[in-house]
PDB file of N, CA and C in Angstrom:
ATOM      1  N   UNK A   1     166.135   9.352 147.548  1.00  0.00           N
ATOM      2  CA  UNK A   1     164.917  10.145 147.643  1.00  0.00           C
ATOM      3  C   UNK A   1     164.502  10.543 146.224  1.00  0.00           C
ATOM      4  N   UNK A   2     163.212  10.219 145.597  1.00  0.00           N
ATOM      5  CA  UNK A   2     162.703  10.746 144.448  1.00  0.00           C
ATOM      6  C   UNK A   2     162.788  12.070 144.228  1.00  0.00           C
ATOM      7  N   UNK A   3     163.258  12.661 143.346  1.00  0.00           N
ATOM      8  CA  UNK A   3     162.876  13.653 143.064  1.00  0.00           C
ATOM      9  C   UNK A   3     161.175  14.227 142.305  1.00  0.00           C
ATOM     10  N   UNK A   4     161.039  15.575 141.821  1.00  0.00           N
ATOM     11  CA  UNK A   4     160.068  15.749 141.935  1.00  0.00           C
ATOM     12  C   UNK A   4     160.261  16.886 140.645  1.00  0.00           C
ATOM     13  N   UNK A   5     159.085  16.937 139.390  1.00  0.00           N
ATOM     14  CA  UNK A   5     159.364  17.861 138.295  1.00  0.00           C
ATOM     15  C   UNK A   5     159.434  19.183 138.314  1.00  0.00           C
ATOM     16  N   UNK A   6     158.282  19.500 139.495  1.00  0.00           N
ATOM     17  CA  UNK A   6     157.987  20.322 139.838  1.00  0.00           C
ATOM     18  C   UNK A   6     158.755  21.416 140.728  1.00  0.00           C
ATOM     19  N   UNK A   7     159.540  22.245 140.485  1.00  0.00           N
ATOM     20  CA  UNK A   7     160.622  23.059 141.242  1.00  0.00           C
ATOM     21  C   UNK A   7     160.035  24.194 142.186  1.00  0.00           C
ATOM     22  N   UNK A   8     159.916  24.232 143.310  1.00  0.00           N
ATOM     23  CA  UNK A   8     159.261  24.447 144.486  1.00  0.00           C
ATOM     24  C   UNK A   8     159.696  24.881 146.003  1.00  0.00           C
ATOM     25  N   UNK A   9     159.372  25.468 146.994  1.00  0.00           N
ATOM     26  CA  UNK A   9     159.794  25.526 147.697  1.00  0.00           C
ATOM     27  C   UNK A   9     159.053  25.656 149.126  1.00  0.00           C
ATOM     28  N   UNK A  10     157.524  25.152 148.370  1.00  0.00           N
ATOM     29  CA  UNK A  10     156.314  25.311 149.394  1.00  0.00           C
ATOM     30  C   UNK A  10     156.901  24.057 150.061  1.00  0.00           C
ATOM     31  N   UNK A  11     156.644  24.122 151.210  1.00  0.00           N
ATOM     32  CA  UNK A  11     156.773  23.134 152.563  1.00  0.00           C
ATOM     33  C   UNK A  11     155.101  21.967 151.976  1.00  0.00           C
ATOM     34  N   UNK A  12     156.064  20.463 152.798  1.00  0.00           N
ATOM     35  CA  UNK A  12     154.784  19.666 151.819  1.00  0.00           C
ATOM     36  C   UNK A  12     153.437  19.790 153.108  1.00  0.00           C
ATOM     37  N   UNK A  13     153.874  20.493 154.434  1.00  0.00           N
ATOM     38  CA  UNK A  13     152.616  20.474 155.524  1.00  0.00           C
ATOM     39  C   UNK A  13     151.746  21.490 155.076  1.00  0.00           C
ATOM     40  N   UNK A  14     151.802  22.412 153.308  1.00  0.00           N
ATOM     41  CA  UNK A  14     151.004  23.024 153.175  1.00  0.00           C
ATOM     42  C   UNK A  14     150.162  22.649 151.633  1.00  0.00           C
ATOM     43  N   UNK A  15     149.798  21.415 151.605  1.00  0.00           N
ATOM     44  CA  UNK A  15     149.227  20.980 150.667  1.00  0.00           C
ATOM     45  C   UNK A  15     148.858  21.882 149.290  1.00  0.00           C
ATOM     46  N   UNK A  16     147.455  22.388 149.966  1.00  0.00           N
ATOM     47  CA  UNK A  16     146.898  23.159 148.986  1.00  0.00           C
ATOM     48  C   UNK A  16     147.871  24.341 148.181  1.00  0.00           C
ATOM     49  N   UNK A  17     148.710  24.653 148.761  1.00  0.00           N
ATOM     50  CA  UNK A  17     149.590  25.693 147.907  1.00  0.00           C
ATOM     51  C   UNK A  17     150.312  24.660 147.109  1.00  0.00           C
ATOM     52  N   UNK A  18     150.990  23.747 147.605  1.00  0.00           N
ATOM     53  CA  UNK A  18     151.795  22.794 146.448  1.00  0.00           C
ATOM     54  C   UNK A  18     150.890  22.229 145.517  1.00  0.00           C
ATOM     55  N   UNK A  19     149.606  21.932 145.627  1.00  0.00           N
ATOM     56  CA  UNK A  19     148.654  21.742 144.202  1.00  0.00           C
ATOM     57  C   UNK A  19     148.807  22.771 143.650  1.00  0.00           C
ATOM     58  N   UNK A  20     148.156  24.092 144.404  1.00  0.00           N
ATOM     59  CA  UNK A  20     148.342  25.477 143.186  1.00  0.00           C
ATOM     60  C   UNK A  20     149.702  25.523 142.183  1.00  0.00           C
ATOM     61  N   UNK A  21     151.200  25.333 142.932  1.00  0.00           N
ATOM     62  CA  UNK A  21     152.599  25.543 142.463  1.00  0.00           C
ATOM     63  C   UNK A  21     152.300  24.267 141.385  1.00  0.00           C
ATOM     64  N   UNK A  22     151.775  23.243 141.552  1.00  0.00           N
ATOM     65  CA  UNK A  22     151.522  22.745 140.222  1.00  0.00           C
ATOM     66  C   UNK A  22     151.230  22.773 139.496  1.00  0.00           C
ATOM     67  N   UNK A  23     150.098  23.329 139.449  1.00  0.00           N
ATOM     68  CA  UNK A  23     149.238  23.568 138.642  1.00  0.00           C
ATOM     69  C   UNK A  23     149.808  24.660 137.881  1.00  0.00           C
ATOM     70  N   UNK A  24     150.626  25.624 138.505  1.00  0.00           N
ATOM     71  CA  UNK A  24     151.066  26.858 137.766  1.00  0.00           C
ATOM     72  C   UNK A  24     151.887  26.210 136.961  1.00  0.00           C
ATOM     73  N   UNK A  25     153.060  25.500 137.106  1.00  0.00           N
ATOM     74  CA  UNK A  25     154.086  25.085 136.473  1.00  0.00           C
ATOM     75  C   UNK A  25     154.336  23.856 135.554  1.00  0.00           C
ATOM     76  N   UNK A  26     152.854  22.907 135.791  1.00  0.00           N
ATOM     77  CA  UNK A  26     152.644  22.003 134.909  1.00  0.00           C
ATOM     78  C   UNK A  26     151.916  21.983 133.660  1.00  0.00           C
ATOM     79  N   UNK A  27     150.830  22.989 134.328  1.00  0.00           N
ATOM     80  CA  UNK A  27     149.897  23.138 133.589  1.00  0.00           C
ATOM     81  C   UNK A  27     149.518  24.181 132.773  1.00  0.00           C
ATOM     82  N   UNK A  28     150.466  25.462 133.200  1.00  0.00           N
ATOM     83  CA  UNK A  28     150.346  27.028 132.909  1.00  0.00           C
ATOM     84  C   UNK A  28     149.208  27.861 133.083  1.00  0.00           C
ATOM     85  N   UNK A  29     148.516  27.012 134.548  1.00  0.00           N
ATOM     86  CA  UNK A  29     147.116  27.563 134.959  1.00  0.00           C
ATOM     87  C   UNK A  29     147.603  28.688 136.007  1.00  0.00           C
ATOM     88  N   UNK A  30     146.573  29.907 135.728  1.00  0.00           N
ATOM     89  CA  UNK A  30     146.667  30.591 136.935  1.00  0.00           C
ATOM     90  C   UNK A  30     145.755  31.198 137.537  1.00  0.00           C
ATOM     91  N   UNK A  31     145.211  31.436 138.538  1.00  0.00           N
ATOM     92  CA  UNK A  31     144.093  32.132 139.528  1.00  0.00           C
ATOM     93  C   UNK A  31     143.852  33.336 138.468  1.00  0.00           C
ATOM     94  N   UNK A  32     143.098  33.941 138.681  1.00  0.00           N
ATOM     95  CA  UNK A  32     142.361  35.550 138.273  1.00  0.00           C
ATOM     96  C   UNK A  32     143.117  36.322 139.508  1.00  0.00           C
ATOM     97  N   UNK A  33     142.976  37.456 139.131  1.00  0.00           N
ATOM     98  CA  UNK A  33     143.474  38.811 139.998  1.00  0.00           C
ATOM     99  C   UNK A  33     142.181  39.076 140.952  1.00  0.00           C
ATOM    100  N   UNK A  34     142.363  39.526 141.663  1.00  0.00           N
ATOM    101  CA  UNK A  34     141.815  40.354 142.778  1.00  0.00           C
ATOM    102  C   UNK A  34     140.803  41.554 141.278  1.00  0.00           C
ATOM    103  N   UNK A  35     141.267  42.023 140.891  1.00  0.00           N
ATOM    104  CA  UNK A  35     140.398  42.911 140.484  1.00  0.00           C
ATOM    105  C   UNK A  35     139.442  41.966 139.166  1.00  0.00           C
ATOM    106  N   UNK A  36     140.006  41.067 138.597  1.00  0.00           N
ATOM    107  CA  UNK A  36     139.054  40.264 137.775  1.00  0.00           C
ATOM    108  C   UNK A  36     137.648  39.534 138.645  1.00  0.00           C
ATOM    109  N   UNK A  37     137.933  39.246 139.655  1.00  0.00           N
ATOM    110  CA  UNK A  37     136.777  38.653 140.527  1.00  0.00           C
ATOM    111  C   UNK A  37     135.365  40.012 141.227  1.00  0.00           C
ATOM    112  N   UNK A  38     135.067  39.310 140.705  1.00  0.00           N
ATOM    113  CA  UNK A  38     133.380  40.416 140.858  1.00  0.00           C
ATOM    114  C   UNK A  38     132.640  40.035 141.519  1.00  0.00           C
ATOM    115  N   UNK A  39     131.560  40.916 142.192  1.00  0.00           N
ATOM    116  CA  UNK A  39     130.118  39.994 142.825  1.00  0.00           C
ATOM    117  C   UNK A  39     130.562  39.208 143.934  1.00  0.00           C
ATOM    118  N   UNK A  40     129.786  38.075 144.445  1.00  0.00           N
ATOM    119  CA  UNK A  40     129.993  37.550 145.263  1.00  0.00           C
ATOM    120  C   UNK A  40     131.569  36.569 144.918  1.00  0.00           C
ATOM    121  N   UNK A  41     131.739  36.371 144.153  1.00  0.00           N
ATOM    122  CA  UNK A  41     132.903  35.503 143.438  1.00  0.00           C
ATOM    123  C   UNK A  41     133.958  36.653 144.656  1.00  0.00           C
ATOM    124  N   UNK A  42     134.059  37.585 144.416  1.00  0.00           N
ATOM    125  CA  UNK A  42     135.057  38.459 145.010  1.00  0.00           C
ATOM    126  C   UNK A  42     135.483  37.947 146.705  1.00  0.00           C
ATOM    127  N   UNK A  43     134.619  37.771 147.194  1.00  0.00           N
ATOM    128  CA  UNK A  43     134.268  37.362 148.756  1.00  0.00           C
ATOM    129  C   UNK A  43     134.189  35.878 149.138  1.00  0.00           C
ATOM    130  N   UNK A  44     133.885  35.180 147.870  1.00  0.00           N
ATOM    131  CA  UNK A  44     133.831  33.533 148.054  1.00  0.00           C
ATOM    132  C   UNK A  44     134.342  32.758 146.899  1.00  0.00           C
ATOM    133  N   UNK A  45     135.990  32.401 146.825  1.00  0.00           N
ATOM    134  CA  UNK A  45     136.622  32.017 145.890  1.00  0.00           C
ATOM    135  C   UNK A  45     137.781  31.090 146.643  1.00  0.00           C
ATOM    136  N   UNK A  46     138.423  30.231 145.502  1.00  0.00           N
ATOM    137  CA  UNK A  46     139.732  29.463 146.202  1.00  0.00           C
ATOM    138  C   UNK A  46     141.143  30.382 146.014  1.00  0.00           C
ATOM    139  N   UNK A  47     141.142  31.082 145.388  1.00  0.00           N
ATOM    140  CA  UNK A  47     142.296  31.682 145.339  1.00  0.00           C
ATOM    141  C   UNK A  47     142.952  32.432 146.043  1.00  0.00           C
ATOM    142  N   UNK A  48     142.227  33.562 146.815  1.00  0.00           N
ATOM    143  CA  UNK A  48     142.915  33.855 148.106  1.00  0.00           C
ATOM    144  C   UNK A  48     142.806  33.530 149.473  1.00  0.00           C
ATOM    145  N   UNK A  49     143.471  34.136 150.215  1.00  0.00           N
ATOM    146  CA  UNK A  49     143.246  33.744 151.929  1.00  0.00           C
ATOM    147  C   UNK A  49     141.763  34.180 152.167  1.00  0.00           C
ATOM    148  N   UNK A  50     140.965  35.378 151.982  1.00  0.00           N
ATOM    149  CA  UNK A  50     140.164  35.664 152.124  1.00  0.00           C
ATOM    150  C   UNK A  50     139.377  35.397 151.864  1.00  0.00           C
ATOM    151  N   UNK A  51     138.944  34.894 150.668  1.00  0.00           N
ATOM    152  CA  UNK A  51     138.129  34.274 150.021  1.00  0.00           C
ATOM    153  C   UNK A  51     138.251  32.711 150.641  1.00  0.00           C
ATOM    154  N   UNK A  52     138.864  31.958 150.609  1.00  0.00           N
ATOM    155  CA  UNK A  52     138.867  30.754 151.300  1.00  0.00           C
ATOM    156  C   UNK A  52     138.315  30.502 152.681  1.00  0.00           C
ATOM    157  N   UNK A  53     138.598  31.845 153.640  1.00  0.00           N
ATOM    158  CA  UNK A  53     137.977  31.831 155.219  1.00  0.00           C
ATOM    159  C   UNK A  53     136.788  32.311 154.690  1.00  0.00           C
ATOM    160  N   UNK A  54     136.054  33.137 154.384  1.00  0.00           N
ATOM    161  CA  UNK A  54     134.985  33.571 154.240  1.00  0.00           C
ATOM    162  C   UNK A  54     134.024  32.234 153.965  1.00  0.00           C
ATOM    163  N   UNK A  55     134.952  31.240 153.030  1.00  0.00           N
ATOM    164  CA  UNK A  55     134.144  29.956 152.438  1.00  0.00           C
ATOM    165  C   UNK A  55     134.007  29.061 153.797  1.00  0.00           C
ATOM    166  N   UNK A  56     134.863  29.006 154.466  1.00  0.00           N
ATOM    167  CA  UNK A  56     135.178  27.950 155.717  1.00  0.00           C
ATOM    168  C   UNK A  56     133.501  28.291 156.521  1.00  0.00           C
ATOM    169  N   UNK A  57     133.671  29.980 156.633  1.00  0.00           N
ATOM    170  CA  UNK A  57     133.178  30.494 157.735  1.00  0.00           C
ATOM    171  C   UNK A  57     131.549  30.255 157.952  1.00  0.00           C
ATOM    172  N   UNK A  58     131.407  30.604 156.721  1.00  0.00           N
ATOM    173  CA  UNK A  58     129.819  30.467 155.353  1.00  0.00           C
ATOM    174  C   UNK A  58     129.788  28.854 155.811  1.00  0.00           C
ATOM    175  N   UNK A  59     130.573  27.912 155.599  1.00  0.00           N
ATOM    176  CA  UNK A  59     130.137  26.501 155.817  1.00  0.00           C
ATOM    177  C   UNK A  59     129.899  26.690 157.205  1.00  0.00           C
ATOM    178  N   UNK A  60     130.784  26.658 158.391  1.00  0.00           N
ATOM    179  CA  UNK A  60     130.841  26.331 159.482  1.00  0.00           C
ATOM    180  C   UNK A  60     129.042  26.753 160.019  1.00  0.00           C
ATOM    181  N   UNK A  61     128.870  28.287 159.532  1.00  0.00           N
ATOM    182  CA  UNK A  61     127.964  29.294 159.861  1.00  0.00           C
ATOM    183  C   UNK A  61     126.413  28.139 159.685  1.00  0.00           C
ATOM    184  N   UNK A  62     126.465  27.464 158.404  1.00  0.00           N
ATOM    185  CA  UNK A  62     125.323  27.143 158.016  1.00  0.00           C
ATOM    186  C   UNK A  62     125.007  25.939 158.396  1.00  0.00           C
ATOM    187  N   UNK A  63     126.664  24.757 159.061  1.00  0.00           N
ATOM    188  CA  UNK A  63     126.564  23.547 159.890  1.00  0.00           C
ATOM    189  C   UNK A  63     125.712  24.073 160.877  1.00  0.00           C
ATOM    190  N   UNK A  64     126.171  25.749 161.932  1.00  0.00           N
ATOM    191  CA  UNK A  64     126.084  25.542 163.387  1.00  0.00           C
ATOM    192  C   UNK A  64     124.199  25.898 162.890  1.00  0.00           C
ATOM    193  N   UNK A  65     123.524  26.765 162.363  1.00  0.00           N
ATOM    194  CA  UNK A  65     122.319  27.074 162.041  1.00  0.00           C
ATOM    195  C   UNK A  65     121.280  25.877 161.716  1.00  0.00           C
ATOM    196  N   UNK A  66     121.663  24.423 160.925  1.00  0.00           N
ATOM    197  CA  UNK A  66     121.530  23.707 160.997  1.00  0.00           C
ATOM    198  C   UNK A  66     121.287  22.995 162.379  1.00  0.00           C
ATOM    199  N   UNK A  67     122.627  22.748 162.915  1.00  0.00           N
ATOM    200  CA  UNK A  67     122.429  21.804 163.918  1.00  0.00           C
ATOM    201  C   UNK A  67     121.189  23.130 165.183  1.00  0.00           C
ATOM    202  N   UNK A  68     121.184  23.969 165.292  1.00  0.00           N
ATOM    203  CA  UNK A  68     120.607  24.620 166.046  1.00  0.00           C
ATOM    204  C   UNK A  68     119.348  24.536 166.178  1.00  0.00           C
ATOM    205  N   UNK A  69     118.730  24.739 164.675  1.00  0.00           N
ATOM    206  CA  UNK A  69     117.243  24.128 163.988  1.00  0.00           C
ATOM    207  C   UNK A  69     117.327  23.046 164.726  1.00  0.00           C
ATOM    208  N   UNK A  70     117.924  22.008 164.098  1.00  0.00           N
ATOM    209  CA  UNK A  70     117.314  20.468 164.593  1.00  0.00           C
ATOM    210  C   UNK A  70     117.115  20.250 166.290  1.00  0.00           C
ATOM    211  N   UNK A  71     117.999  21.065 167.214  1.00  0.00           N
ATOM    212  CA  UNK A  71     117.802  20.945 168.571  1.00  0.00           C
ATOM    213  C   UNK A  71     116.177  21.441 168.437  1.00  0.00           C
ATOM    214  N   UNK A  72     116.318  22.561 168.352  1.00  0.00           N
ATOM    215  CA  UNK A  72     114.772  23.684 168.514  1.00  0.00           C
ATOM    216  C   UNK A  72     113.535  22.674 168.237  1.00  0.00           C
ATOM    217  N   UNK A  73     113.733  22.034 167.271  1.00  0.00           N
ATOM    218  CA  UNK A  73     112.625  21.241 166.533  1.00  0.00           C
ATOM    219  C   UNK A  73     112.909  19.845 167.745  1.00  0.00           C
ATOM    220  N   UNK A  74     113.467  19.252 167.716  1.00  0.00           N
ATOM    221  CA  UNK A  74     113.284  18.737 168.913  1.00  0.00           C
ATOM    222  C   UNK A  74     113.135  18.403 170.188  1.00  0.00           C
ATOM    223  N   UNK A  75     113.208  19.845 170.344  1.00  0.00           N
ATOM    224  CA  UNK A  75     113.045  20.194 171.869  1.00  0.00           C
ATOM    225  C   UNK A  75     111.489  20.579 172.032  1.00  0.00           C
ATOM    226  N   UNK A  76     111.080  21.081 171.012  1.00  0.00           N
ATOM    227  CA  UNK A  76     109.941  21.271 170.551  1.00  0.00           C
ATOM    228  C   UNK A  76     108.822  20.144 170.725  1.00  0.00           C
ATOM    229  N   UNK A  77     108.935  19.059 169.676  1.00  0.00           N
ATOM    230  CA  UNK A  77     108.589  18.027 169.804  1.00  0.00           C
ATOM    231  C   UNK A  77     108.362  17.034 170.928  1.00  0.00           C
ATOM    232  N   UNK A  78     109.546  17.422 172.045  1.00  0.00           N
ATOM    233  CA  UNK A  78     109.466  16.518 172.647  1.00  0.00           C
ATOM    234  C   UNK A  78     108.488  17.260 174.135  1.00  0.00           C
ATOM    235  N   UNK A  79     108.453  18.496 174.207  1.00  0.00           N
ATOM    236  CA  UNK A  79     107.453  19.315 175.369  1.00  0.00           C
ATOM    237  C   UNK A  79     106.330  18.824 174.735  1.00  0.00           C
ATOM    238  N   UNK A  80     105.488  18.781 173.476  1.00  0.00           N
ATOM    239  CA  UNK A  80     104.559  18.637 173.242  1.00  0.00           C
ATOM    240  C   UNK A  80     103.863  17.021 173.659  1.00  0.00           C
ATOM    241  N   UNK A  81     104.962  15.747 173.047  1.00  0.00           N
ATOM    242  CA  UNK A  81     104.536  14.414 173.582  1.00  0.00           C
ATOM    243  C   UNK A  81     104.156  14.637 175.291  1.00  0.00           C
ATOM    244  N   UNK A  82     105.466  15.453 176.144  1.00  0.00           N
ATOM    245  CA  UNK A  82     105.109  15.198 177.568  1.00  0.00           C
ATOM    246  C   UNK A  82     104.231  15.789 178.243  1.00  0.00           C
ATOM    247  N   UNK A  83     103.342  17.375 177.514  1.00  0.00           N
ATOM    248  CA  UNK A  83     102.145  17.658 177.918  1.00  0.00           C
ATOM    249  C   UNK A  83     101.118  16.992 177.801  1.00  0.00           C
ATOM    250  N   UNK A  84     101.076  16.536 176.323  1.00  0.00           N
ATOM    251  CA  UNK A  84      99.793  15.415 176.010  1.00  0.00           C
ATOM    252  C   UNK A  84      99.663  13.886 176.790  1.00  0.00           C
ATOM    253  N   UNK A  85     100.390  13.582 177.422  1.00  0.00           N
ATOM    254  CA  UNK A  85     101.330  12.500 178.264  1.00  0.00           C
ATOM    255  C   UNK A  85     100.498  12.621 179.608  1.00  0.00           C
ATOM    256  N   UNK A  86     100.471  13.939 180.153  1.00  0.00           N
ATOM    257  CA  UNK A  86     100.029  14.501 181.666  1.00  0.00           C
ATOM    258  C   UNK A  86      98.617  14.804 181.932  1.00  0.00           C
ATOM    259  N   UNK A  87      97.694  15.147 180.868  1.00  0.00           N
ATOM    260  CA  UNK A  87      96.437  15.111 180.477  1.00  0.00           C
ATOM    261  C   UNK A  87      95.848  14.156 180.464  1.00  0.00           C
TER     262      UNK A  87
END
């Protein structure tokens, strides 16, 4: 079994933390603090749990608003062809 440079103990079914543990230890990179993050940065960032769901949530939020529009608009569209249709 290969070993690995990187000395660790994150489980590999959690990806994104074993990039971070790299990044800390290869690279001597590290996240900002909780109190360095300001503004919206504070609420929508990769570094914590919170900040990461908030990001998920914000996407998911603006897929379902999206797809919702496009029904409306076509539901729309399509009463109008079948009145003009019956006339």
């Amino acid at each position: 079994m290969p070993t690995s440079p990187v000395k660790t103990r994150v489980p590999l079914s959690s990806f994104g933390h074993l990039i971070t543990e790299v990044k800390k230890q290869l690279f001597g990179i590290k996240g900002p603090s909780s109190v360095q993050l300001t503004g919206w940065r504070k609420y929508f960032n990769s570094y914590t749990l919170q900040g990461r769901r908030n990001c998920v949530l914000a996407t998911y939020g603006v897929l379902g608003a999206t797809a919702a529009a496009f029904l409306m608009h076509k539901q729309n569209k399509d009463g109008r062809q079948m009145s003009a249709s019956t006339h």
